[in-house]
Protein backbone atom coordinates (compact mmCIF):
# COMPACT_ATOMS: atom_id res chain seq x y z
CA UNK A 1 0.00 0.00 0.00
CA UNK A 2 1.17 3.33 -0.79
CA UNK A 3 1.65 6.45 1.21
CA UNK A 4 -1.78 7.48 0.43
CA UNK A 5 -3.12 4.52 1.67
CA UNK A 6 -4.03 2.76 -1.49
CA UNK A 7 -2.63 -0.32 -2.82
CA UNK A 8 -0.68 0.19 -5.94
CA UNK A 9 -0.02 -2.55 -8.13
CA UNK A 10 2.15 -2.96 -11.83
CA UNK A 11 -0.13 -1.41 -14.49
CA UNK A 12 -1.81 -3.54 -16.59
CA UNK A 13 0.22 -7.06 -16.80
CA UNK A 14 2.83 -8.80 -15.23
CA UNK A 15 6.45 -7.43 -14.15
CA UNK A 16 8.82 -6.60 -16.87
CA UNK A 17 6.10 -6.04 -20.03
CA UNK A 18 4.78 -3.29 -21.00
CA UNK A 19 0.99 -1.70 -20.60
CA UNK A 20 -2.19 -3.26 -21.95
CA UNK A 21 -3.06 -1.00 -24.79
CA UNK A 22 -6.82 0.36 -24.39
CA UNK A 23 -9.12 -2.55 -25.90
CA UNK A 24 -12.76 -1.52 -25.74
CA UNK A 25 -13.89 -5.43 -26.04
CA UNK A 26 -11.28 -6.86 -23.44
CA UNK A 27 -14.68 -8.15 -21.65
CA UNK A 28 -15.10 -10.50 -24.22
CA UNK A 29 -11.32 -12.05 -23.04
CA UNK A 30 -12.77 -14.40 -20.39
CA UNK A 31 -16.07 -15.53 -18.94
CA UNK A 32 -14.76 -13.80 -15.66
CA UNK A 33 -15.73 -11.20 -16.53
CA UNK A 34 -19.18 -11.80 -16.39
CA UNK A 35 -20.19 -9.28 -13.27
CA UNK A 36 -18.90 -6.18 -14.34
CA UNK A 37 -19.52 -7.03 -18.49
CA UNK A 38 -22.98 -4.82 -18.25
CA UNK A 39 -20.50 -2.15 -16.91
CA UNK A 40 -17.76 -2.26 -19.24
CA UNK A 41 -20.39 -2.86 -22.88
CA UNK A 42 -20.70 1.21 -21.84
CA UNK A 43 -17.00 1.99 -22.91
CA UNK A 44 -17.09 -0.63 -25.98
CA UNK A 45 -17.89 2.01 -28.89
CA UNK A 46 -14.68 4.01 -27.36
CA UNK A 47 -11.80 4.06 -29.78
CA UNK A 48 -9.11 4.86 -27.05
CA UNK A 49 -9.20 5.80 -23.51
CA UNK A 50 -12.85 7.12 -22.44
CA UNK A 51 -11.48 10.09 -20.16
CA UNK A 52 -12.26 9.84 -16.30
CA UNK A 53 -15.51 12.33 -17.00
CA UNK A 54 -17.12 9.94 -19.19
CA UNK A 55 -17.02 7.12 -15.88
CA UNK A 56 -19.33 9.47 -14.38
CA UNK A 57 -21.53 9.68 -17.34
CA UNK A 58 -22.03 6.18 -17.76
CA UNK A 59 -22.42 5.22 -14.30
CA UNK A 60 -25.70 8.35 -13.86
CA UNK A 61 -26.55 10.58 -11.50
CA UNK A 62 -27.28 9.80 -8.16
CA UNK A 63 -24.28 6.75 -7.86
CA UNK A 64 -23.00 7.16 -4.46
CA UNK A 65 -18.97 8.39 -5.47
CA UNK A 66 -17.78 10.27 -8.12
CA UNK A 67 -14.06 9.76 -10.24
CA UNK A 68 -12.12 12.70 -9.82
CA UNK A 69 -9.01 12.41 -11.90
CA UNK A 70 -5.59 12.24 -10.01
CA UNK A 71 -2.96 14.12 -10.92
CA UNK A 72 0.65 13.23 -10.84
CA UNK A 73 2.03 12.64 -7.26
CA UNK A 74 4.75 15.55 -7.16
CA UNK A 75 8.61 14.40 -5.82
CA UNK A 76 8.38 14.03 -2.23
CA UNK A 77 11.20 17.02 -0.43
CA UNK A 78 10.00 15.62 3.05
CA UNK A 79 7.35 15.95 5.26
CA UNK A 80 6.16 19.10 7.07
CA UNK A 81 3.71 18.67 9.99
CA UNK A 82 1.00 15.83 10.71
CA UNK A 83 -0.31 13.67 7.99
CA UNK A 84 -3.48 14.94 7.08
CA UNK A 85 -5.99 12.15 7.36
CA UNK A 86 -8.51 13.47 5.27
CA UNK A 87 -5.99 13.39 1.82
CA UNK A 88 -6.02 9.61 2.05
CA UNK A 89 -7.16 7.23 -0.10
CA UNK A 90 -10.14 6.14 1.91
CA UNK A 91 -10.90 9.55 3.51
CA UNK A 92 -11.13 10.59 0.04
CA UNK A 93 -13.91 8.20 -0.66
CA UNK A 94 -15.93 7.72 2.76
CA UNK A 95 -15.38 11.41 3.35
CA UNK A 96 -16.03 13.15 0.70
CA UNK A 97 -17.39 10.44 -1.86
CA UNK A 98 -14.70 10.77 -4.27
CA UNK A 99 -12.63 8.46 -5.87
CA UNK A 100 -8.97 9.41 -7.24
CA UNK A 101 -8.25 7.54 -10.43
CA UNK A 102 -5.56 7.74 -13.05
CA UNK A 103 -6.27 8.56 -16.31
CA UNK A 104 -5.66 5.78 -18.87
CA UNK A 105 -5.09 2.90 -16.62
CA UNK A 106 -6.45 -0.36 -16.48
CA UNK A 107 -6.10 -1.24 -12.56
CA UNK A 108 -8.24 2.43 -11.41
CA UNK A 109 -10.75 1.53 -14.82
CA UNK A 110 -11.42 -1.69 -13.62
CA UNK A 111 -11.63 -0.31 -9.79
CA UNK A 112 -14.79 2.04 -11.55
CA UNK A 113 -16.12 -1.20 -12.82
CA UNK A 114 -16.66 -3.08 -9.61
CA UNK A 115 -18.18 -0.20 -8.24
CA UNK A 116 -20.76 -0.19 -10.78
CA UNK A 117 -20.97 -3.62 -10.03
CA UNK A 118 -20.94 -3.56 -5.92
CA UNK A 119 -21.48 -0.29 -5.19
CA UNK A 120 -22.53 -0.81 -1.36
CA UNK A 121 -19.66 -3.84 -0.69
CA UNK A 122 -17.22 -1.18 -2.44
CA UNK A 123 -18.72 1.70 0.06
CA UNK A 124 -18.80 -0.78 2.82
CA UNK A 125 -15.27 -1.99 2.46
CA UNK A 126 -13.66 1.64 2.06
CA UNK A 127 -15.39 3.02 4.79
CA UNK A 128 -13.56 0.01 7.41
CA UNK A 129 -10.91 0.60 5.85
CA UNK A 130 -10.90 4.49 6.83
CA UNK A 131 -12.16 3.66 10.30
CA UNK A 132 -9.38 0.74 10.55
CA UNK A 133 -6.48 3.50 9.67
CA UNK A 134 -8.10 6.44 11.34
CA UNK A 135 -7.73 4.38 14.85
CA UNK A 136 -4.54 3.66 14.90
CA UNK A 137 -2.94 7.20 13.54
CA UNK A 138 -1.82 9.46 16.14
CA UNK A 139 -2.27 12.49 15.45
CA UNK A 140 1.14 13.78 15.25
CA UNK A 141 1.88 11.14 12.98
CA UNK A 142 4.21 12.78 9.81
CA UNK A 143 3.75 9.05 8.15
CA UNK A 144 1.15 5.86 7.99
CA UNK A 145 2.84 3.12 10.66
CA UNK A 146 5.39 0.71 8.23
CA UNK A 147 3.58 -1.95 8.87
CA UNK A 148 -0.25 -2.32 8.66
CA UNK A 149 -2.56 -4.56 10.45
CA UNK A 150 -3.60 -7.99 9.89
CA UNK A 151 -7.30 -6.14 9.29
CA UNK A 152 -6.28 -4.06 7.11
CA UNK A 153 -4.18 -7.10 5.08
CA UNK A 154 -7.52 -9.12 4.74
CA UNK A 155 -9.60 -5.68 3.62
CA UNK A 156 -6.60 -4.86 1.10
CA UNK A 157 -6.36 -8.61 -0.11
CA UNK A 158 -10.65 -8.37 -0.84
CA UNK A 159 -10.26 -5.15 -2.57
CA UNK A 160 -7.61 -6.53 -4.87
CA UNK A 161 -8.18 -10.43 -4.99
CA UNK A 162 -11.07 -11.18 -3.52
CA UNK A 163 -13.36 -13.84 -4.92
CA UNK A 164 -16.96 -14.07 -4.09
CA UNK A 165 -18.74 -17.45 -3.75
CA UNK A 166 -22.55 -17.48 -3.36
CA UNK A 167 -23.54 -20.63 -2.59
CA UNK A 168 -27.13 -22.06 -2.13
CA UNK A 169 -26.81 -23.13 1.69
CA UNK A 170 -29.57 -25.85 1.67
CA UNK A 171 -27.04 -28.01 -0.26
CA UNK A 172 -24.61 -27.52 2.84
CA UNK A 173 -24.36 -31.06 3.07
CA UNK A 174 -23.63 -31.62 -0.75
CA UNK A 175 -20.89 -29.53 -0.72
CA UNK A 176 -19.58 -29.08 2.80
CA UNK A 177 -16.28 -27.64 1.12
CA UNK A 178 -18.36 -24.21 1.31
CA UNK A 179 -18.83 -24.76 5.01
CA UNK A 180 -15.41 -25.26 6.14
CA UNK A 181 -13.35 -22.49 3.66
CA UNK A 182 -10.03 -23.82 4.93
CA UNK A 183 -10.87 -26.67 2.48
CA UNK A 184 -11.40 -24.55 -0.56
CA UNK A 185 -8.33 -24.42 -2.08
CA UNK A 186 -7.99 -28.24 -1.83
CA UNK A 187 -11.14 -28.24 -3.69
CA UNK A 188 -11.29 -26.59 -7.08
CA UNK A 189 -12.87 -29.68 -8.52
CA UNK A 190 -15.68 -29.76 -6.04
CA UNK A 191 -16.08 -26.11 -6.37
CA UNK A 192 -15.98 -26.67 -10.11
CA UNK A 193 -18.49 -29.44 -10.41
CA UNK A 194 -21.03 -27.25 -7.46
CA UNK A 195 -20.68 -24.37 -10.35
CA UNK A 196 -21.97 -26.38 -12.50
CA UNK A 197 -24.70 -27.95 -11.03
CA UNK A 198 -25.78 -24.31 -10.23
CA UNK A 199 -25.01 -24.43 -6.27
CA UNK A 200 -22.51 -22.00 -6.69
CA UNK A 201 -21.70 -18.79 -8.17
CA UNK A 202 -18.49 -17.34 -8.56
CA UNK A 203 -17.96 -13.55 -9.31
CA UNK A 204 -14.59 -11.89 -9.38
CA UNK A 205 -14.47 -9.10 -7.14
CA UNK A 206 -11.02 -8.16 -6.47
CA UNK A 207 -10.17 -5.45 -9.63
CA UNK A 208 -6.32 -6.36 -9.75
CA UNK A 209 -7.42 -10.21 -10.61
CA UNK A 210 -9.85 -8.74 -13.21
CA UNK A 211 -6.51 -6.84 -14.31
CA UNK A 212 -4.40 -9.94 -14.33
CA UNK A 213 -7.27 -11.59 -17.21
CA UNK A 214 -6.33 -8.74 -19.46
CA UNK A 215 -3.32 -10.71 -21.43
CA UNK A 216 -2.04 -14.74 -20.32
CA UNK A 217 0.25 -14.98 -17.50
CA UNK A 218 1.31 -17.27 -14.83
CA UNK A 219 -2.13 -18.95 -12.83
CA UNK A 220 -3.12 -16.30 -9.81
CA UNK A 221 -4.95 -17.30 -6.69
CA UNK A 222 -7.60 -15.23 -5.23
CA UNK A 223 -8.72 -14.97 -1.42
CA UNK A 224 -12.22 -16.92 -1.50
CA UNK A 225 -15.00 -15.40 0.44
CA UNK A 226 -17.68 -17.65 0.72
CA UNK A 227 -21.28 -16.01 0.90
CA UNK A 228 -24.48 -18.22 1.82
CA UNK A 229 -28.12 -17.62 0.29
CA UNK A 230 -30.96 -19.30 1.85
CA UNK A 231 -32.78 -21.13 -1.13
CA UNK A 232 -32.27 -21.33 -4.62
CA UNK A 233 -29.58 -18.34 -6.44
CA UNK A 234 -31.31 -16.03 -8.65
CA UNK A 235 -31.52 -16.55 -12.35
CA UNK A 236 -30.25 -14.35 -13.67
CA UNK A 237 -26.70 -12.40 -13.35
CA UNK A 238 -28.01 -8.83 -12.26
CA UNK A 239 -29.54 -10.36 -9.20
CA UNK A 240 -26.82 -12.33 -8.47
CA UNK A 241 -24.63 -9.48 -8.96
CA UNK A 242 -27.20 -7.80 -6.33
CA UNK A 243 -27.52 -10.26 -3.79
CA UNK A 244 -23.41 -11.00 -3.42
CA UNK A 245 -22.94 -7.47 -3.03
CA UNK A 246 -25.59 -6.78 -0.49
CA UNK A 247 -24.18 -9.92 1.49
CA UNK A 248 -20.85 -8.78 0.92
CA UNK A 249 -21.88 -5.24 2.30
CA UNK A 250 -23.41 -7.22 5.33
CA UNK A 251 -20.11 -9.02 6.04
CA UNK A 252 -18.22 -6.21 6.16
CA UNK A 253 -20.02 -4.18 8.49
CA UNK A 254 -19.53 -7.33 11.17
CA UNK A 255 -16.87 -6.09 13.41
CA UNK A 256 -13.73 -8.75 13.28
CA UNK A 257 -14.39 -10.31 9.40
CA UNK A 258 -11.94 -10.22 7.32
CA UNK A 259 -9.04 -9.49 9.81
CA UNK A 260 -7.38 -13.47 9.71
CA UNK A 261 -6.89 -13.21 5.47
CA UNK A 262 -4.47 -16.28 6.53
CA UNK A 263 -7.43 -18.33 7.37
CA UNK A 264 -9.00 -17.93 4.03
CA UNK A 265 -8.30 -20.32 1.33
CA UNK A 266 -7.23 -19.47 -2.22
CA UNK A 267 -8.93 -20.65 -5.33
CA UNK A 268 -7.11 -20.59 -9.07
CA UNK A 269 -8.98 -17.82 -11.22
CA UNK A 270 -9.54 -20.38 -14.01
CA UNK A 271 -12.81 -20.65 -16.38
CA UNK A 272 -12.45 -24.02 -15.65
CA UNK A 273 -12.69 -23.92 -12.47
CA UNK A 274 -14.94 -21.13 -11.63
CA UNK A 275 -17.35 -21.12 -14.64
């Protein structure tokens, strides 16, 4: 996580390679991408990068943040005074209800996506994550602590590689893998064959694993969050889409989830696995 409180991965690929050039169909790359593909048909017709105003436009009025474009960070000459807690990253969001993003970049584009698709898990999780950093600054403080806490790990490791199973929970016993998550990622074939029958849906949340489908690279693993539904899942993706993001939104508003990420198991983001 950067200074600013906002994690800040390689743009658009894996280390040593260049940028993704702007592809307005890259939603067509995977089946992944399946929960934010609504989102992203918007920016299709766009020949090169859609400029940060035009994420505002598409998304309507009355969505709960704006994108504000970021400008370049200037060359730090050292630090004069407190921090001021209300420039961060999260402050900037829960406070204010702003979003910085960086023009012409896949990882903050793809960020804009998932809040179109999970707009109150996206709220939800930004908002703990304020609180969580807000607690433990002193006010003093000229600098974030080096080292953040095993909270904030598990809310940085959802933002970026989360992966959202909705699971019908009257077939518990059928798949009891969904019960006890440290036996996901020994599972991907039970999880694959519960996706099929329809127990299970899996949506991508995490935008840095939706950035990783953008060109072929080595497999990644994504933190599983496992998300019961009493009764049957919806039919169709939208409510899907609806329903794990207002149970998402639920979960993180229970104080203590999400602060063990080491306790979570890891499933491969694979179309044969998860689709």
């Amino acid at each position: 996580m950067s200074a600013d409180g906002r994690a800040a991965p390689r743009q658009g690929g894996a280390p040593g390679r260049g940028p993704v050039p702007w592809e307005p169909l890259f939603h067509e790359k995977s089946r992944l991408y399946w929960p934010i593909r609504p989102r992203a048909e918007a920016f299709a017709g766009c020949v090169d990068w859609p400029p940060v105003e035009d994420y505002n436009r598409a998304l309507g009025e009355g969505f709960p943040v704006r994108f504000v474009e970021q400008p370049p960070r200037p060359r730090r000459r050292g630090r004069h005074g407190p921090l001021d807690l209300s420039a961060l990253y999260d402050a900037r969001i829960h406070v204010e209800g702003c979003v910085p993003t960086r023009p012409r970049n896949w990882h903050d584009f793809l960020n804009m996506l998932v809040w179109a698709a999970f707009p109150r898990a996206k709220a939800a999780l930004h908002a703990r994550q304020h609180r969580a950093i807000a607690e433990r600054l002193d006010p003093s403080a000229e600098a974030l602590p080096a080292a953040r806490t095993r909270e904030l790990d598990g809310l940085a490791l959802l933002d970026e590689g989360g992966l959202l199973l909705l699971y019908d929970d009257t077939h518990a016993r059928r798949a009891p893998l969904l019960v006890d998550a440290s036996d996901l990622g020994r599972c991907a074939g039970e999880v694959r064959d519960a996706v099929q029958r329809g127990e299970v849906a899996a949506l991508v949340f995490g935008h840095a694993l939706y950035e990783s489908l953008l060109r072929p690279g080595p497999t990644v693993h994504a933190l599983v969050q496992p998300i019961p539904c009493e009764g049957p899942l919806p039919a169709t993706p939208d409510a899907l889409v609806s329903l794990a993001d207002a149970r998402l939104r639920d979960a993180l508003r229970s104080p203590g989830s999400f602060a063990h990420p080491e306790r979570s198991a890891r499933l491969p983001v694979d179309e044969r696995v998860l689709c």
